[in-house]
C-alpha atoms as a PDB file:
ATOM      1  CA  UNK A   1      78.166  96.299  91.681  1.00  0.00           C
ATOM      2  CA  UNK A   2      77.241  93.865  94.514  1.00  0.00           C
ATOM      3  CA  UNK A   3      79.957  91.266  96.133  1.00  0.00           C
ATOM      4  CA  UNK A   4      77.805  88.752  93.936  1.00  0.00           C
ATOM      5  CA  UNK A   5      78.328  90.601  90.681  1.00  0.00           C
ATOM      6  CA  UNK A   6      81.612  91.127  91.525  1.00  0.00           C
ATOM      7  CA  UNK A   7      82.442  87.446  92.597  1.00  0.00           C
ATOM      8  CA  UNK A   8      80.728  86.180  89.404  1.00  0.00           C
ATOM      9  CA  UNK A   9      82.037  88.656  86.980  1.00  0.00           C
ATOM     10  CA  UNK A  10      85.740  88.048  88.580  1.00  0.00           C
ATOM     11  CA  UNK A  11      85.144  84.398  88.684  1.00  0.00           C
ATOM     12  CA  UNK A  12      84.321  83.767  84.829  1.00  0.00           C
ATOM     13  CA  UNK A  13      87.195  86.784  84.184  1.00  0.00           C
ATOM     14  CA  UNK A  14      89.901  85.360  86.248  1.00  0.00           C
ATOM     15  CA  UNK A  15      89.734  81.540  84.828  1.00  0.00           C
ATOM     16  CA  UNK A  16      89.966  83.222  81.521  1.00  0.00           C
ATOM     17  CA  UNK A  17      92.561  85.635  82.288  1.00  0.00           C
ATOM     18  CA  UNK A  18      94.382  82.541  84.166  1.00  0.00           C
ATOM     19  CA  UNK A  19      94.144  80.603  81.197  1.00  0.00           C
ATOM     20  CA  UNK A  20      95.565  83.037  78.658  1.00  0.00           C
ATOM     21  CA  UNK A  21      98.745  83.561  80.709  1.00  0.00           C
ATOM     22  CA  UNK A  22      99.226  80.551  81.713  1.00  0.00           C
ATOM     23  CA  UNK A  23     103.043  79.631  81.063  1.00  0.00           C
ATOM     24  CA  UNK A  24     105.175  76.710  81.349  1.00  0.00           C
ATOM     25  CA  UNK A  25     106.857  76.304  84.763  1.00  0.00           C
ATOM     26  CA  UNK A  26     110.757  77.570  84.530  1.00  0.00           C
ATOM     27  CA  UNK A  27     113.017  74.401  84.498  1.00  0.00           C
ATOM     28  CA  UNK A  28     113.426  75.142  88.146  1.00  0.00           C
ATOM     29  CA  UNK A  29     109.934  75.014  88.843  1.00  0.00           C
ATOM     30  CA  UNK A  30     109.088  71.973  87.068  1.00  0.00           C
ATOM     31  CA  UNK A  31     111.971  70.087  88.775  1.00  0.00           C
ATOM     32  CA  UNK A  32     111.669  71.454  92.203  1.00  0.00           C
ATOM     33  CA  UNK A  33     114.271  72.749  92.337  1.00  0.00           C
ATOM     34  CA  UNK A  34     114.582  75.398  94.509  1.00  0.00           C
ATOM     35  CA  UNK A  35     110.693  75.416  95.753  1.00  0.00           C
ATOM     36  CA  UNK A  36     109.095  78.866  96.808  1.00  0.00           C
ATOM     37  CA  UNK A  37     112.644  80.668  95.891  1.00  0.00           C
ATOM     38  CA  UNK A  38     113.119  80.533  92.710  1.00  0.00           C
ATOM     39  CA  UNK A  39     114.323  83.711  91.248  1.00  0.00           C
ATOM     40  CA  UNK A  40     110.644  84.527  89.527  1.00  0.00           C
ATOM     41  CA  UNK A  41     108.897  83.694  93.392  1.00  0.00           C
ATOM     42  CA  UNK A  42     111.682  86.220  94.642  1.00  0.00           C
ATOM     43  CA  UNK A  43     111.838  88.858  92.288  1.00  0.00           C
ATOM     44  CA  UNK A  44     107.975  89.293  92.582  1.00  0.00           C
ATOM     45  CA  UNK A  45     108.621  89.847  96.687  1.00  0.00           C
ATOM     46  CA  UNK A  46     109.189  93.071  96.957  1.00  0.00           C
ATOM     47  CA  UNK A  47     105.617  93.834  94.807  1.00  0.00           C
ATOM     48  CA  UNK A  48     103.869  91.538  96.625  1.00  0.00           C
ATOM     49  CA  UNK A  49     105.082  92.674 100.042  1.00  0.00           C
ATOM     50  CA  UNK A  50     101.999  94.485 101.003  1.00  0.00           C
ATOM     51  CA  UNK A  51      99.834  91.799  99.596  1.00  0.00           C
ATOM     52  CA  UNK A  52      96.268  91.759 101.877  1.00  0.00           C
ATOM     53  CA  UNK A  53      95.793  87.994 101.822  1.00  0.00           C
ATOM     54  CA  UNK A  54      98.044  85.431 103.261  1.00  0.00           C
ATOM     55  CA  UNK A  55      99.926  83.955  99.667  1.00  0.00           C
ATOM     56  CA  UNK A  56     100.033  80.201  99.935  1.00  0.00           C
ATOM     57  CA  UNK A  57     103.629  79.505 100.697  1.00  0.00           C
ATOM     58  CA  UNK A  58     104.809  76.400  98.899  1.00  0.00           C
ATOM     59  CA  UNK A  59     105.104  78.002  95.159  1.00  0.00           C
ATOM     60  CA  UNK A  60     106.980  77.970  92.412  1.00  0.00           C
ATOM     61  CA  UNK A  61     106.369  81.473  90.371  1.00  0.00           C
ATOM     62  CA  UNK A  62     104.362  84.683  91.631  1.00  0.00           C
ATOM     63  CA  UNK A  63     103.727  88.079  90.881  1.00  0.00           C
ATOM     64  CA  UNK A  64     101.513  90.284  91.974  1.00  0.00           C
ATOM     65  CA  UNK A  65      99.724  93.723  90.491  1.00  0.00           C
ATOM     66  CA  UNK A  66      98.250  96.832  91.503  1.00  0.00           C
ATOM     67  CA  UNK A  67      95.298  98.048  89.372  1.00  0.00           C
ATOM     68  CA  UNK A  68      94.213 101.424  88.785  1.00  0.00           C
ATOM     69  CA  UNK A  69      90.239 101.642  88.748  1.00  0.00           C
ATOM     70  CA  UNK A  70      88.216 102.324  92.156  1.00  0.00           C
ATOM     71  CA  UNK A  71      88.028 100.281  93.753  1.00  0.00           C
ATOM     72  CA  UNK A  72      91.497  99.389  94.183  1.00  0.00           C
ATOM     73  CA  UNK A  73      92.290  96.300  93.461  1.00  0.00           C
ATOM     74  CA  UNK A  74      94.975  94.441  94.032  1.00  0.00           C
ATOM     75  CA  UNK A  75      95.855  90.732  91.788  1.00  0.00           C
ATOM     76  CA  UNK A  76      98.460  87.671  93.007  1.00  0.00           C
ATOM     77  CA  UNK A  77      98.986  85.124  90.209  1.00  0.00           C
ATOM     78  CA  UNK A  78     101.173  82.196  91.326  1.00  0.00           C
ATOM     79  CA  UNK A  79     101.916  78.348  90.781  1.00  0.00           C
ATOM     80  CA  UNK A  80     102.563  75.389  93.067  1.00  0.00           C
ATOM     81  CA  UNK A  81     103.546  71.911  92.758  1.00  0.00           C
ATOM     82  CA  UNK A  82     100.747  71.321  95.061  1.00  0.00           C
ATOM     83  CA  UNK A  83      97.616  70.420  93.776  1.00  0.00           C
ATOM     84  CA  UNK A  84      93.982  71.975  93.521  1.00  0.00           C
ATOM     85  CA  UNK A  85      92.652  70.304  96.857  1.00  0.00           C
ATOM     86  CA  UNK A  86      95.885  71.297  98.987  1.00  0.00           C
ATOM     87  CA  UNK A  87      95.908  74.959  98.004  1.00  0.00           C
ATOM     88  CA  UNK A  88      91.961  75.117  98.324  1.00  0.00           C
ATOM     89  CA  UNK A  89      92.193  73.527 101.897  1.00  0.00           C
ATOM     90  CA  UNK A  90      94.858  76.095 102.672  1.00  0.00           C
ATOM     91  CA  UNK A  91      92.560  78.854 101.907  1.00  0.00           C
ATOM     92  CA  UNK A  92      89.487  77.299 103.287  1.00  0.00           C
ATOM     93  CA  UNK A  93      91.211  77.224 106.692  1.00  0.00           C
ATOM     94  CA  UNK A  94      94.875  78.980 107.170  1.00  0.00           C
ATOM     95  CA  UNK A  95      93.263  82.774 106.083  1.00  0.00           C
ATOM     96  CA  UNK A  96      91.656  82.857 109.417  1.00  0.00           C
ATOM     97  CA  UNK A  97      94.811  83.629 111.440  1.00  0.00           C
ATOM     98  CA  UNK A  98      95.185  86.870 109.398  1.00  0.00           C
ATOM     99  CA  UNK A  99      91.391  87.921 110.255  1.00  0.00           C
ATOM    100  CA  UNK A 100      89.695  86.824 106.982  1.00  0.00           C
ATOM    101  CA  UNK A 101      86.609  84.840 107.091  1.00  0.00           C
ATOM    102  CA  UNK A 102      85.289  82.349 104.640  1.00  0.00           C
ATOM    103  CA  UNK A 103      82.393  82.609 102.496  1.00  0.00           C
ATOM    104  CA  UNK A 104      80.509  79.351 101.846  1.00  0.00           C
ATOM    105  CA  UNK A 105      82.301  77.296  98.890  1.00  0.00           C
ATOM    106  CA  UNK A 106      80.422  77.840  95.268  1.00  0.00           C
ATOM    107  CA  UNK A 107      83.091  76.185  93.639  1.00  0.00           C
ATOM    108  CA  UNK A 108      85.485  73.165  94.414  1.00  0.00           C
ATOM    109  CA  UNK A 109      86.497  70.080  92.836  1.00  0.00           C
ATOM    110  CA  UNK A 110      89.577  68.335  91.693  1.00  0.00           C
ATOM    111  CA  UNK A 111      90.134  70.605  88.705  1.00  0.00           C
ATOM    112  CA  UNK A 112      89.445  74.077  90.209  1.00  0.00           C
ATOM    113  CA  UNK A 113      87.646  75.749  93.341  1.00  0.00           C
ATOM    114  CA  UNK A 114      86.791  79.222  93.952  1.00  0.00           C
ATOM    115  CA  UNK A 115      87.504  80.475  97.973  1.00  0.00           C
ATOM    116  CA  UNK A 116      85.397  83.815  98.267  1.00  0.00           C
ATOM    117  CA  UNK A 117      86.717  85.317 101.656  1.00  0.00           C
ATOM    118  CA  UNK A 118      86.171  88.738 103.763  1.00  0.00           C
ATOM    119  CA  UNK A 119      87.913  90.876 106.120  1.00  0.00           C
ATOM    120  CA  UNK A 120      86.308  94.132 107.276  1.00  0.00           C
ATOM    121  CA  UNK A 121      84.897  96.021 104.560  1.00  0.00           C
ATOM    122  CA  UNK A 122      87.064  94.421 101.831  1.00  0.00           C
ATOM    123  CA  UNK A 123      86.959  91.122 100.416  1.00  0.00           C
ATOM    124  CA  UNK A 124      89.253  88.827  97.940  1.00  0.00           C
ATOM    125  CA  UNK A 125      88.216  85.750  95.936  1.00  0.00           C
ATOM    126  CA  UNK A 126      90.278  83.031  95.060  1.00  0.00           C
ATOM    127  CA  UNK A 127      90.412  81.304  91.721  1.00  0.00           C
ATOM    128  CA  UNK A 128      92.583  77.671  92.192  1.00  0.00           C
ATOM    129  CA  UNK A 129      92.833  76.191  88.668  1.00  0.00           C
ATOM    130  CA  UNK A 130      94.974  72.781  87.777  1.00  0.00           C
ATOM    131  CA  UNK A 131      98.433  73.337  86.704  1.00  0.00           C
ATOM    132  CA  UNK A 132      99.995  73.125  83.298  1.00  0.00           C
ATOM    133  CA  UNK A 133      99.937  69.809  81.450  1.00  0.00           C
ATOM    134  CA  UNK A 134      97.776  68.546  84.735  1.00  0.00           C
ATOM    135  CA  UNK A 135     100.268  69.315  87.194  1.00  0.00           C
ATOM    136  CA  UNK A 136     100.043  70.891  90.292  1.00  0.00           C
ATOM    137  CA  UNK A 137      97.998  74.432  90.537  1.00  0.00           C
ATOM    138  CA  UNK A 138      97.844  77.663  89.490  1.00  0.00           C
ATOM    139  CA  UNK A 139      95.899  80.944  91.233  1.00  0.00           C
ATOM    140  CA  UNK A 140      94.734  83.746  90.929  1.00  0.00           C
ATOM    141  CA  UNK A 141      93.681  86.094  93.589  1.00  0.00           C
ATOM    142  CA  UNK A 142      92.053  88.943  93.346  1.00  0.00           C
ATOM    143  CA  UNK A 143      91.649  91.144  96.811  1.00  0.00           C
ATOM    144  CA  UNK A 144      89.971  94.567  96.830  1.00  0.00           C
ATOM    145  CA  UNK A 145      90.922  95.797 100.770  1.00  0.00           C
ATOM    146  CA  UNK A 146      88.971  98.777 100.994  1.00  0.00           C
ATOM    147  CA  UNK A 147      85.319  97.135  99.217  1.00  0.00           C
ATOM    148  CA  UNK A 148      83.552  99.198  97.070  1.00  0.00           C
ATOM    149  CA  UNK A 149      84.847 102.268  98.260  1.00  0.00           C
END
């Protein structure tokens, strides 16, 4: 598949996917209490350790997975407080320091963006979604390091 196919295939997958498993924040979370430590955010550190792309850093839950088919891929799911605009400006701009470039935005508005970004030959996109109950944000990332290959 091309980077297109991919991005488009990912895109409508992902804001399904994101939608299915979307939760409640923990009482922690939806307090703020405890910010980007909560036990869930902290717990899922060790997996996503070795993450490729930068993970925004004011959040309230994450995990992160390691898929199976070729190409590898590699999935970060977390939530923020923060909303769409903040984390989409983040990613728009604070990727670069750890070598990823920018695509040109398809997506963005007030209720969800997609950020399509590149380093080398691999590439991640970005799916930034409003929170539960309207409330900060929730994302999705999906990174595949090594491209196609």
């Amino acid at each position: 598949m091309t980077h297109k196919t991919n991005l488009l295939f990912f895109l409508a997958s992902s804001m399904l996917l994101l939608a299915a498993c979307s939760q409640a924040p923990s009482e922690d979370a939806a307090s703020g209490k405890g910010g980007a430590k909560t036990e869930q955010a902290s717990a899922a550190g060790d997996t996503c350790k070795e993450y490729p792309v930068p993970i925004y850093p004011s959040r309230t839950e994450l995990r992160c997975e390691t898929g199976t088919d070729k190409p590898l891929r590699q999935t970060a799911y977390f939530a923020s407080a923060d909303p769409v605009e903040k984390v989409t400006a983040y990613y728009k701009t604070q990727v670069q320091s750890a070598g990823w470039t920018v695509d040109p935005m398809e997506v963005e508005g007030p209720t969800h963006s997609v950020v399509s970004m590149k380093k080398g030959k691999g590439y991640a996109t970005a799916v930034i979604n409003v929170g539960m109950d309207k409330v900060g944000s929730r994302t999705q990332i999906h990174a595949y390091p090594n491209g196609n290959g």
